[in-house]
C-alpha atoms as a PDB file:
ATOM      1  CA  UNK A   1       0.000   0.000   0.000  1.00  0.00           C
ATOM      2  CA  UNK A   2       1.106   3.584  -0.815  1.00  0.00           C
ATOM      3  CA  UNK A   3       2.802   5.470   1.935  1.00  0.00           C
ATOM      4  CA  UNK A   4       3.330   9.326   1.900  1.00  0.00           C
ATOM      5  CA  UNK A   5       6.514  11.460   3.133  1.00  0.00           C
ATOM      6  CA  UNK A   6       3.582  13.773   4.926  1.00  0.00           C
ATOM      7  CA  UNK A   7       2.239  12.054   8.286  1.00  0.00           C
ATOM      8  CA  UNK A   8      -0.937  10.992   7.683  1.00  0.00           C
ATOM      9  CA  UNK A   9      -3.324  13.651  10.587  1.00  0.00           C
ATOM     10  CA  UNK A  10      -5.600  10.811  11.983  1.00  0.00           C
ATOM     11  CA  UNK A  11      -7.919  12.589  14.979  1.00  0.00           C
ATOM     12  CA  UNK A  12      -9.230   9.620  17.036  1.00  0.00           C
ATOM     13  CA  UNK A  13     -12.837  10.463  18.332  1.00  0.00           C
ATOM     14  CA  UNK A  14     -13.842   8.074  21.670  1.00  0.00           C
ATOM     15  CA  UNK A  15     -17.157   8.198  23.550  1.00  0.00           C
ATOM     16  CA  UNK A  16     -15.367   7.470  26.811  1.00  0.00           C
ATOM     17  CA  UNK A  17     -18.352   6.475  28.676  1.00  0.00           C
ATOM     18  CA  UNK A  18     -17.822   3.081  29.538  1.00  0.00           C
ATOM     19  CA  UNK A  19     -14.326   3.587  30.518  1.00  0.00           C
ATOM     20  CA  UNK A  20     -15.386   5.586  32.898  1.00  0.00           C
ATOM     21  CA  UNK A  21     -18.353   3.428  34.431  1.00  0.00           C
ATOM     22  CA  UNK A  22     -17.803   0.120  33.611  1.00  0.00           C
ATOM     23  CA  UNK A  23     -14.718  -1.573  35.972  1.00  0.00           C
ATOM     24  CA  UNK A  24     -14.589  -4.245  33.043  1.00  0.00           C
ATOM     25  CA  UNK A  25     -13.868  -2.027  31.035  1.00  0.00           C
ATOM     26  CA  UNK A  26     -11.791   0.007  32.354  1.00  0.00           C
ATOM     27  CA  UNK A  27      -9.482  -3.300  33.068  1.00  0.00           C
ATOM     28  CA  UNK A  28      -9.560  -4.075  29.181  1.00  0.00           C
ATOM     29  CA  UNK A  29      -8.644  -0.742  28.362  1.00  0.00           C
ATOM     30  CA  UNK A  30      -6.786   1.710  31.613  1.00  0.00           C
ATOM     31  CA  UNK A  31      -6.010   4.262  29.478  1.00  0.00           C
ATOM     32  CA  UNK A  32      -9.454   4.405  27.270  1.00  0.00           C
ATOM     33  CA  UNK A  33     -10.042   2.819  24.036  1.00  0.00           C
ATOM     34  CA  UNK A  34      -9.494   6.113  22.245  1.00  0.00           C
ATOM     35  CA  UNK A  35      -6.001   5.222  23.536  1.00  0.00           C
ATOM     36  CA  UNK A  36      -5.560   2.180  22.643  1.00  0.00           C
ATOM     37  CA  UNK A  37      -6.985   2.763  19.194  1.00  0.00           C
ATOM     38  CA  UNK A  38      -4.226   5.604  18.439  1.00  0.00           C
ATOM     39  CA  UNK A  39      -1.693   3.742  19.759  1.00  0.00           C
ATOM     40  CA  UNK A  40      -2.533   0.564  17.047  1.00  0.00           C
ATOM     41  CA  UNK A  41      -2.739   3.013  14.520  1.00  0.00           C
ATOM     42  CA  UNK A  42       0.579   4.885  15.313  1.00  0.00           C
ATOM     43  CA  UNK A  43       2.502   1.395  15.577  1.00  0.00           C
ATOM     44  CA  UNK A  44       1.180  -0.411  12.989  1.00  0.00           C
ATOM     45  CA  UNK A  45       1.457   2.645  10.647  1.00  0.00           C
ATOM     46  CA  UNK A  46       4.874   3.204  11.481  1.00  0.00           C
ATOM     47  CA  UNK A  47       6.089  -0.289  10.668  1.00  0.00           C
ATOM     48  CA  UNK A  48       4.531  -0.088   7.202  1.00  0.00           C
ATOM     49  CA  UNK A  49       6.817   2.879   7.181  1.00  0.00           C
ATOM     50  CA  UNK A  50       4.221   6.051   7.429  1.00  0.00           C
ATOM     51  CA  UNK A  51       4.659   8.576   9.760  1.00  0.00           C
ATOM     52  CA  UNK A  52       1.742  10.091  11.341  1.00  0.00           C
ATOM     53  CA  UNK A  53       0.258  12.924  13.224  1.00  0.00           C
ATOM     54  CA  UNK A  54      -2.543  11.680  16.112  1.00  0.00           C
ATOM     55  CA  UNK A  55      -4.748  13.489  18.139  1.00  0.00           C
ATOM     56  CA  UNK A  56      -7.203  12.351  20.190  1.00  0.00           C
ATOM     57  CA  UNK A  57     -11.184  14.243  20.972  1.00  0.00           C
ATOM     58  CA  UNK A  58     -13.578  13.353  23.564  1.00  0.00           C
ATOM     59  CA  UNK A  59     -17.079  13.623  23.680  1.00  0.00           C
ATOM     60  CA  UNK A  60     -16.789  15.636  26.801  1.00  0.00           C
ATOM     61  CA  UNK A  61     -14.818  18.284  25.089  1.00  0.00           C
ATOM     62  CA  UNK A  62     -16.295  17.450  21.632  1.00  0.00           C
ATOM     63  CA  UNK A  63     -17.179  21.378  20.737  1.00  0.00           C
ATOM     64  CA  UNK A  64     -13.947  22.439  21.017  1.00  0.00           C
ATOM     65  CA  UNK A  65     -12.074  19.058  19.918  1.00  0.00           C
ATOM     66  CA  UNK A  66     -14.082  18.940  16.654  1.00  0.00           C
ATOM     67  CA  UNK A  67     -13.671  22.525  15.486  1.00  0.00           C
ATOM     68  CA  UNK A  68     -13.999  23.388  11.849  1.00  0.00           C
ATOM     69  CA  UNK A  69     -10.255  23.967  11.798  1.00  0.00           C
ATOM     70  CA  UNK A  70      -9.115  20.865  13.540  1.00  0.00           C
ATOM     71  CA  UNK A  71     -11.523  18.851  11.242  1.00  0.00           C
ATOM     72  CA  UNK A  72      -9.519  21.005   8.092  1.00  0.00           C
ATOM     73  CA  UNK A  73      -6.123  19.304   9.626  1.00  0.00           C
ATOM     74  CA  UNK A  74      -7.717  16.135   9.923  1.00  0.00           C
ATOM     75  CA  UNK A  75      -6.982  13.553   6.886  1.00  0.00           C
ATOM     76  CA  UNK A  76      -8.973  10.785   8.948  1.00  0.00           C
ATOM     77  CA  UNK A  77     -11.265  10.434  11.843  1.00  0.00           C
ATOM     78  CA  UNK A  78     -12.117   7.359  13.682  1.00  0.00           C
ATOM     79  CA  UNK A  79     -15.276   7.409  15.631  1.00  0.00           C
ATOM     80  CA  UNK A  80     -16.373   5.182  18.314  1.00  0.00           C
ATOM     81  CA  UNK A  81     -19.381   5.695  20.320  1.00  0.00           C
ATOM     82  CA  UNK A  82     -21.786   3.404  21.590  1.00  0.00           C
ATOM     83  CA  UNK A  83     -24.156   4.902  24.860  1.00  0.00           C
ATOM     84  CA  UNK A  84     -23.858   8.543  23.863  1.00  0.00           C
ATOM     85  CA  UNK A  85     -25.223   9.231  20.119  1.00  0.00           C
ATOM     86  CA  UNK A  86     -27.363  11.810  21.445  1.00  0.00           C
ATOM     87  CA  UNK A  87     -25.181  13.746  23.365  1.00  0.00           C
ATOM     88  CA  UNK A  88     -23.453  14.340  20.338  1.00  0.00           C
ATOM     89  CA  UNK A  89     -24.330  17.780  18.647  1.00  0.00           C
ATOM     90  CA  UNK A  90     -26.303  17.814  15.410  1.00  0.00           C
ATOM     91  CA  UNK A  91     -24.252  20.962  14.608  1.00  0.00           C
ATOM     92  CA  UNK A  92     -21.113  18.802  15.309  1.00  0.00           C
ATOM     93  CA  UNK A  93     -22.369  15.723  13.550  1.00  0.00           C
ATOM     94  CA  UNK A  94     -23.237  18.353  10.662  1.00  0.00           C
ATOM     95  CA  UNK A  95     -19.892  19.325  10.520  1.00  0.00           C
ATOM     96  CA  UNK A  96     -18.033  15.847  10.536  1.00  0.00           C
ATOM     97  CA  UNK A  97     -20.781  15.257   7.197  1.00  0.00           C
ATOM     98  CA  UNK A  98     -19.670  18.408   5.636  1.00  0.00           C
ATOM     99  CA  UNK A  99     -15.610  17.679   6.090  1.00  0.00           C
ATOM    100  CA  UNK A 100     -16.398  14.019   4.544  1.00  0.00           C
ATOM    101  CA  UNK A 101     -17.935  15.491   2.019  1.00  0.00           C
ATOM    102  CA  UNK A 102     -14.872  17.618   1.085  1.00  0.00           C
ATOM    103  CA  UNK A 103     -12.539  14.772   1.050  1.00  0.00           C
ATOM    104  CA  UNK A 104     -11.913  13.715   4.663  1.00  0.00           C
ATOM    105  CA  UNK A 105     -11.474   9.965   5.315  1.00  0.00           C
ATOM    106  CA  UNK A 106     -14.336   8.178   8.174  1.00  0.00           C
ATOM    107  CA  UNK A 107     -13.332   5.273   9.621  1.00  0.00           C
ATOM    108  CA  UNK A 108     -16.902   4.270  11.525  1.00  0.00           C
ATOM    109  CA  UNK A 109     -16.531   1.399  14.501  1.00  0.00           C
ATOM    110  CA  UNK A 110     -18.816  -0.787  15.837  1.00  0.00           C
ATOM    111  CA  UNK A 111     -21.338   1.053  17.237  1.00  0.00           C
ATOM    112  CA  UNK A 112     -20.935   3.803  15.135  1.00  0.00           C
ATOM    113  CA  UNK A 113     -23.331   2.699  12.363  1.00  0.00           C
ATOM    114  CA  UNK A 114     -25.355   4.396  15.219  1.00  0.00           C
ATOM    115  CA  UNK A 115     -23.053   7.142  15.148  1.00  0.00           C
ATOM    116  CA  UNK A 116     -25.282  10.920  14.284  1.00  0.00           C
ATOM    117  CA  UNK A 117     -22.661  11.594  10.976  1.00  0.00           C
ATOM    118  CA  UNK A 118     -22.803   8.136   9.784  1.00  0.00           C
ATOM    119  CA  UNK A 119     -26.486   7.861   9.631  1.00  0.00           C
ATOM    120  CA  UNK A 120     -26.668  11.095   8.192  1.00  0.00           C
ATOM    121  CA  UNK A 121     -23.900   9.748   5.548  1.00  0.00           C
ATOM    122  CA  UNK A 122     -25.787   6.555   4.849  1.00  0.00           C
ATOM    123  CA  UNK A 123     -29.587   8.295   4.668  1.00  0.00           C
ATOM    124  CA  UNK A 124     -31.130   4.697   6.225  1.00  0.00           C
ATOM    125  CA  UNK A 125     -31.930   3.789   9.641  1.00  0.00           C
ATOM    126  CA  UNK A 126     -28.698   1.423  10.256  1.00  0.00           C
ATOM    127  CA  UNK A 127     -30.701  -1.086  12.194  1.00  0.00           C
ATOM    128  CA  UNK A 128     -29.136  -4.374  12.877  1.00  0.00           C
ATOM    129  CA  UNK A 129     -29.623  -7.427  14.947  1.00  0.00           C
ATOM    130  CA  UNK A 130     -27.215  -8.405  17.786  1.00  0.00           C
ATOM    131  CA  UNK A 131     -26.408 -10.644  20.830  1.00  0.00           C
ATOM    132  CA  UNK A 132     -23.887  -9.902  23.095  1.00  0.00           C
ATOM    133  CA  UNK A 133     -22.840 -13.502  24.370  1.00  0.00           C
ATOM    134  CA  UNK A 134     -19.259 -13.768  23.663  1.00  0.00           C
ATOM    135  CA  UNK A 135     -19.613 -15.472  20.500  1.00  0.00           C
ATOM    136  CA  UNK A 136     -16.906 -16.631  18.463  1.00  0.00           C
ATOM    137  CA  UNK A 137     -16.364 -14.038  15.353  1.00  0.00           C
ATOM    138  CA  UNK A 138     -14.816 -15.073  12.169  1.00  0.00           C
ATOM    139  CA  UNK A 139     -14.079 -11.924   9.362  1.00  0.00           C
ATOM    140  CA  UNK A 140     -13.919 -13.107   6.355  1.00  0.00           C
ATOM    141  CA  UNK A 141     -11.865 -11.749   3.718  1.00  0.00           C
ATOM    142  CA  UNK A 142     -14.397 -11.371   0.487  1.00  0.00           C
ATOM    143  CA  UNK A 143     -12.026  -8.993  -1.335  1.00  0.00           C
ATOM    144  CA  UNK A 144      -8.636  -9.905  -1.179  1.00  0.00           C
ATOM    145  CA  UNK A 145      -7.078  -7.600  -4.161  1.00  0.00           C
ATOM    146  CA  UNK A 146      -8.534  -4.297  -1.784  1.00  0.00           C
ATOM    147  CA  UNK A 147      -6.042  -2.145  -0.406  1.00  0.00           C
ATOM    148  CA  UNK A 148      -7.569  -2.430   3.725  1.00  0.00           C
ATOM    149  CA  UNK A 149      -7.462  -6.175   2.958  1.00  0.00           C
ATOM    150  CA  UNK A 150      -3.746  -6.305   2.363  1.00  0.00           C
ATOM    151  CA  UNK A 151      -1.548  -8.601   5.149  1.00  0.00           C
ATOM    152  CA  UNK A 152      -4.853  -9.436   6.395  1.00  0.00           C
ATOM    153  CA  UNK A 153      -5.415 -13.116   7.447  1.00  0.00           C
ATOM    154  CA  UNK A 154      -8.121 -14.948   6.159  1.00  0.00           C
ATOM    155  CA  UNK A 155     -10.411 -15.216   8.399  1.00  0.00           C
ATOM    156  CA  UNK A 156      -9.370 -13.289  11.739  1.00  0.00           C
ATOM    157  CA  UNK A 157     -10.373 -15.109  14.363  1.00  0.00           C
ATOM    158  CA  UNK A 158     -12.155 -13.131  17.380  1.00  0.00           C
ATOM    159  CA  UNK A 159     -12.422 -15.087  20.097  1.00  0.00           C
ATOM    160  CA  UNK A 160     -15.458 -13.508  21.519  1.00  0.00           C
ATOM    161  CA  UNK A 161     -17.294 -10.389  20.560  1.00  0.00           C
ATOM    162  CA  UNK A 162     -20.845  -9.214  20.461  1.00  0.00           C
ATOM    163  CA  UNK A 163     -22.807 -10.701  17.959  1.00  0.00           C
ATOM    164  CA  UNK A 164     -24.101  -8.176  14.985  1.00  0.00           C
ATOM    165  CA  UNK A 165     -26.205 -10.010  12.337  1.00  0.00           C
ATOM    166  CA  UNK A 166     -27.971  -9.319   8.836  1.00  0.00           C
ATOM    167  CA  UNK A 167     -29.774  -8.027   8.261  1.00  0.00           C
ATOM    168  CA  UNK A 168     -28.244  -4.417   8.295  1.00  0.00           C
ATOM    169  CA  UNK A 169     -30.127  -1.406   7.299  1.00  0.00           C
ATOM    170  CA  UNK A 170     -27.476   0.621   4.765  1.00  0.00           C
ATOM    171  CA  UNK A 171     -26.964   1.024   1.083  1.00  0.00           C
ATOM    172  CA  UNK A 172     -25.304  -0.863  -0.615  1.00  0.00           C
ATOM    173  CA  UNK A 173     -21.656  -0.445  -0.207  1.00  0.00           C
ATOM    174  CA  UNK A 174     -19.664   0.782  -2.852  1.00  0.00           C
ATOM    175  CA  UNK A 175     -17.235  -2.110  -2.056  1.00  0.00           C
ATOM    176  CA  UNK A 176     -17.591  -4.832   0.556  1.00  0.00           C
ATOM    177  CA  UNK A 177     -14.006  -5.927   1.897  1.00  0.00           C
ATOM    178  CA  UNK A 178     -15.364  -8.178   5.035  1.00  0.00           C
ATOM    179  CA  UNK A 179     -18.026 -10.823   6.068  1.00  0.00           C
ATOM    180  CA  UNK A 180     -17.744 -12.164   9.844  1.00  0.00           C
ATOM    181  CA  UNK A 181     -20.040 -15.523  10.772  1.00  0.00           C
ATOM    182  CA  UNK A 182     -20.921 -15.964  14.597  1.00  0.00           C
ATOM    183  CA  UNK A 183     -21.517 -18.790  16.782  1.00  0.00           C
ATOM    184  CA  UNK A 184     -24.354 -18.830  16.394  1.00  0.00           C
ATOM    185  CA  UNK A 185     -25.302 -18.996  12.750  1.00  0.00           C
ATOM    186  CA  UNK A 186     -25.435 -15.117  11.826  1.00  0.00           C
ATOM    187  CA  UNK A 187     -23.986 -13.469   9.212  1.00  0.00           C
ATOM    188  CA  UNK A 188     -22.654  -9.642   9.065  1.00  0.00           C
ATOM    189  CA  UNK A 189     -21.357  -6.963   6.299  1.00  0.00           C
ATOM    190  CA  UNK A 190     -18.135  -5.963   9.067  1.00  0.00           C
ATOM    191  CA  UNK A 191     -16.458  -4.115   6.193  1.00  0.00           C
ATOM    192  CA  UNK A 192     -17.831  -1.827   4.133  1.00  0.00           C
ATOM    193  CA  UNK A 193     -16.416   1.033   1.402  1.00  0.00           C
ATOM    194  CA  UNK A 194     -18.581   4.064   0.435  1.00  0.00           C
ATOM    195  CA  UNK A 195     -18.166   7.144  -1.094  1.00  0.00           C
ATOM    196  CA  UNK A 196     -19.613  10.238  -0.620  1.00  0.00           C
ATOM    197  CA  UNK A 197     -18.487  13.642  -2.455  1.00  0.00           C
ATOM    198  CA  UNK A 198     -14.756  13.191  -2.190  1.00  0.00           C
ATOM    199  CA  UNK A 199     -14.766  11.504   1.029  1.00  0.00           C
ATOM    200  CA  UNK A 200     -14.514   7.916   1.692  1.00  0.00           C
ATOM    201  CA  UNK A 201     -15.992   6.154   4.695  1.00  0.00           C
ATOM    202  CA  UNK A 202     -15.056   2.618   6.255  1.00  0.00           C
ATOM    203  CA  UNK A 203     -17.496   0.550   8.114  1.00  0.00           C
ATOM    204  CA  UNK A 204     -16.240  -2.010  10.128  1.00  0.00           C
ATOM    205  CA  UNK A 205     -18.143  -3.958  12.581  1.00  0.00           C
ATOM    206  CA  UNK A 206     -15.673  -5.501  15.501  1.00  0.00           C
ATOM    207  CA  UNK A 207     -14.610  -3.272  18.288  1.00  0.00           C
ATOM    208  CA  UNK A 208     -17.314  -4.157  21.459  1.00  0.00           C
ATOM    209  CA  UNK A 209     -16.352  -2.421  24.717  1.00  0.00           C
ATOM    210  CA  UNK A 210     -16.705  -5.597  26.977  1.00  0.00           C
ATOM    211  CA  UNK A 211     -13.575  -7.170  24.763  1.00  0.00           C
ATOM    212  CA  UNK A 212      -9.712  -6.949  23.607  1.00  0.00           C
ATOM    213  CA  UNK A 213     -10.613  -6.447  20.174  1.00  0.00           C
ATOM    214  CA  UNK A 214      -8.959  -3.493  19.609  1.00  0.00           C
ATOM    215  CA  UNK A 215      -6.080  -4.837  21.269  1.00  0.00           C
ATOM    216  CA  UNK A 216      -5.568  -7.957  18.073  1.00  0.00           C
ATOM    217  CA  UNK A 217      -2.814  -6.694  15.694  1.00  0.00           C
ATOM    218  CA  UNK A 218      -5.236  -8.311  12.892  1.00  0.00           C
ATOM    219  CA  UNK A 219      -7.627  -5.448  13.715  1.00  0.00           C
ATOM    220  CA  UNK A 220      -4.861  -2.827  14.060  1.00  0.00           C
ATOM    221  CA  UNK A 221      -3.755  -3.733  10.680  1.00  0.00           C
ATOM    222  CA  UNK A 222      -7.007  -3.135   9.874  1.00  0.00           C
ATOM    223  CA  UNK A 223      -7.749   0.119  10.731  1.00  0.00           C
ATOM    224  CA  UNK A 224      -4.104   1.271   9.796  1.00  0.00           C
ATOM    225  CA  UNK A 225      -4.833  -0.191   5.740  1.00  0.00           C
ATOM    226  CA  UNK A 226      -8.181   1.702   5.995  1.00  0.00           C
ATOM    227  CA  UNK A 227      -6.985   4.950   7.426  1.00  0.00           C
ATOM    228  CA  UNK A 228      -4.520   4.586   4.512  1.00  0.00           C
ATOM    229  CA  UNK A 229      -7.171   3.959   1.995  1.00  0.00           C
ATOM    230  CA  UNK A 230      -9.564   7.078   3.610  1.00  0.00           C
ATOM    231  CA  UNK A 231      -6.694   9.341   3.444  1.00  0.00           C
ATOM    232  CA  UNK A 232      -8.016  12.263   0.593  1.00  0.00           C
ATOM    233  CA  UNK A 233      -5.980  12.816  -2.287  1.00  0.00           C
ATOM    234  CA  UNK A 234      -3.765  15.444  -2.542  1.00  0.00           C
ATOM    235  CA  UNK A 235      -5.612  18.111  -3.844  1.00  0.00           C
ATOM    236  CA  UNK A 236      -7.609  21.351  -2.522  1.00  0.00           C
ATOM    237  CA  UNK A 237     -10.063  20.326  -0.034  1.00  0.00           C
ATOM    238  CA  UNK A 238     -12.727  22.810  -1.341  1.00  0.00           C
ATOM    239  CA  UNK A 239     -16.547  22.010  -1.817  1.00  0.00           C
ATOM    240  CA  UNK A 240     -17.926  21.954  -5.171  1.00  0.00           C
ATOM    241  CA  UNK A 241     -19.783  25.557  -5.460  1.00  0.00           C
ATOM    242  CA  UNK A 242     -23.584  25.898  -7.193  1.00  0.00           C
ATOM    243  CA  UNK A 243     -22.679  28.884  -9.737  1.00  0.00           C
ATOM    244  CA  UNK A 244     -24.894  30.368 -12.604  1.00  0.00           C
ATOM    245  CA  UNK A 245     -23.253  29.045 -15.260  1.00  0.00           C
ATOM    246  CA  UNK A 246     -23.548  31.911 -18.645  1.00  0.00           C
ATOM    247  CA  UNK A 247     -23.493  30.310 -22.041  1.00  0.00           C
ATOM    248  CA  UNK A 248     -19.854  29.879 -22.925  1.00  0.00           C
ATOM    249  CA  UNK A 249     -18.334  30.389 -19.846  1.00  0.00           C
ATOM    250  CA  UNK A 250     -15.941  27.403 -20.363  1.00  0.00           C
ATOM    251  CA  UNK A 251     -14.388  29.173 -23.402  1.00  0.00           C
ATOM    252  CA  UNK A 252     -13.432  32.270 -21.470  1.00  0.00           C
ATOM    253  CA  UNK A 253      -9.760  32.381 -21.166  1.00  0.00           C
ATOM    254  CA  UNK A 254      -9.743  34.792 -18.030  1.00  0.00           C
ATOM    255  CA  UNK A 255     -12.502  32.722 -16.302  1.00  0.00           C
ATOM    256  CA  UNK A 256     -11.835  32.991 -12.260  1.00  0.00           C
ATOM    257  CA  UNK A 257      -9.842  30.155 -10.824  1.00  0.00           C
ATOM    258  CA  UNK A 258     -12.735  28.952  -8.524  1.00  0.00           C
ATOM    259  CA  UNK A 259     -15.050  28.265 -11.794  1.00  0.00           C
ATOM    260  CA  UNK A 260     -12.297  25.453 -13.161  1.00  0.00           C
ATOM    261  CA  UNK A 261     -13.497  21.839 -12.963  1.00  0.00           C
ATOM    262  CA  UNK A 262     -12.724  20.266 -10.070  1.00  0.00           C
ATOM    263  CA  UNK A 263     -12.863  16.025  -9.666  1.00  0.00           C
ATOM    264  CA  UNK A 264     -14.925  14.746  -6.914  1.00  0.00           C
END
């Protein structure tokens, strides 16, 4: 996969609810799994020899974590939340929409298909079904030549995570990368690709509070090949403006630099 001499500016959005409550929890993950996230990301990043730049927001500071400008530095944001969707701003959740729009990568996990900006993103109700037994997860690797599938094994084997089962209320996905299977029979989309405006946004399904997921260096490789994959391109990060378009403008030599075409 493609590396960059720029670090790669990941910002690391955790709910940090549960840590707080839950002694469980708190035992899996002492320093938050906001923490533990980055610190997968940085590591397993760094040995596939890209730097990067990682900082973390809270929902308890969210206002001023997830400004406009910090979401303008931000290449890709991970977002975990599980208890607290509706503490989360719209305004905020509004904003995240708008940046992914523009061309910043979303990696949404576990919970998150919950999350306010990915429902917004997806336009459906992201119901599921679930169980939350400890079952045995296997994720499947349904498309190996994809970039976030690359030194993945085939299947990782979780040895117990919550159970989330088809079916599950989203679009299509532009690309599907993962299927898990459970204990218990079920079948799940864990990895999904979409694209919206010059954004692209990551789905993927393993990551329950109650166990060590994020902890497997399967699932760190993961999320580093996705954040990779998310990253925008390098170009302007400017939204496509509605202009009234005269007959011929295209032919005007001295036309303003804002009115040239711009890929999304």
């Amino acid at each position: 996969m493609p590396v960059t001499d720029r670090p790669l500016r990941i910002t690391v959005y955790g709910e940090n609810r549960h840590e707080k409550q839950d002694a469980s929890v708190q035992a899996l993950y002492p320093e938050g799994m906001h923490t533990a996230i980055a610190h997968g990301l940085e590591a397993t990043l760094g040995n596939l020899g890209q730097g990067t730049e990682i900082r973390i927001a809270l929902l308890d500071d969210i206002e001023t974590a997830l400004t406009d400008e910090v979401l303008a530095e931000t290449d890709v944001l991970t977002w975990w939340g599980h208890m607290a969707h509706d503490d989360v701003p719209d305004e905020v959740a509004d904003r995240v929409v708008r940046h992914v729009h523009d061309g910043m990568g979303l990696l949404a996990l576990h919970s998150a298909h919950y999350a306010k900006p990915f429902k917004k993103l997806m336009g459906t109700t992201c119901n599921l079904r679930w169980r939350n037994e400890g079952d045995e997860e296997l994720v499947w690797t349904v498309n190996g030549s994809h970039p976030i599938a690359e030194g993945v094994p085939h299947p990782i084997v979780i040895p117990a995570q919550e159970m989330y089962g088809e079916m599950f209320d989203i679009p299509a996905p532009d690309e599907l990368v993962f299927v898990s299977s459970f204990t218990g029979g079920e079948v799940f989309r864990s990895g999904c690709c979409f694209r919206r405006g010059k954004g692209k946004v990551f789905y993927f399904s393993p990551g329950d509070q109650e166990y060590p997921v994020y902890h497997q260096s399967e699932i760190q490789r993961v999320l580093a090949n996705a954040a990779l994959w998310a990253r925008p391109a390098e170009r302007e990060r400017t939204p496509v403006q509605i202009t009234n378009a005269q007959r011929d403008w295209f032919r005007a030599g001295d036309r303003p630099a804002e009115e040239s075409l711009r890929v999304i």
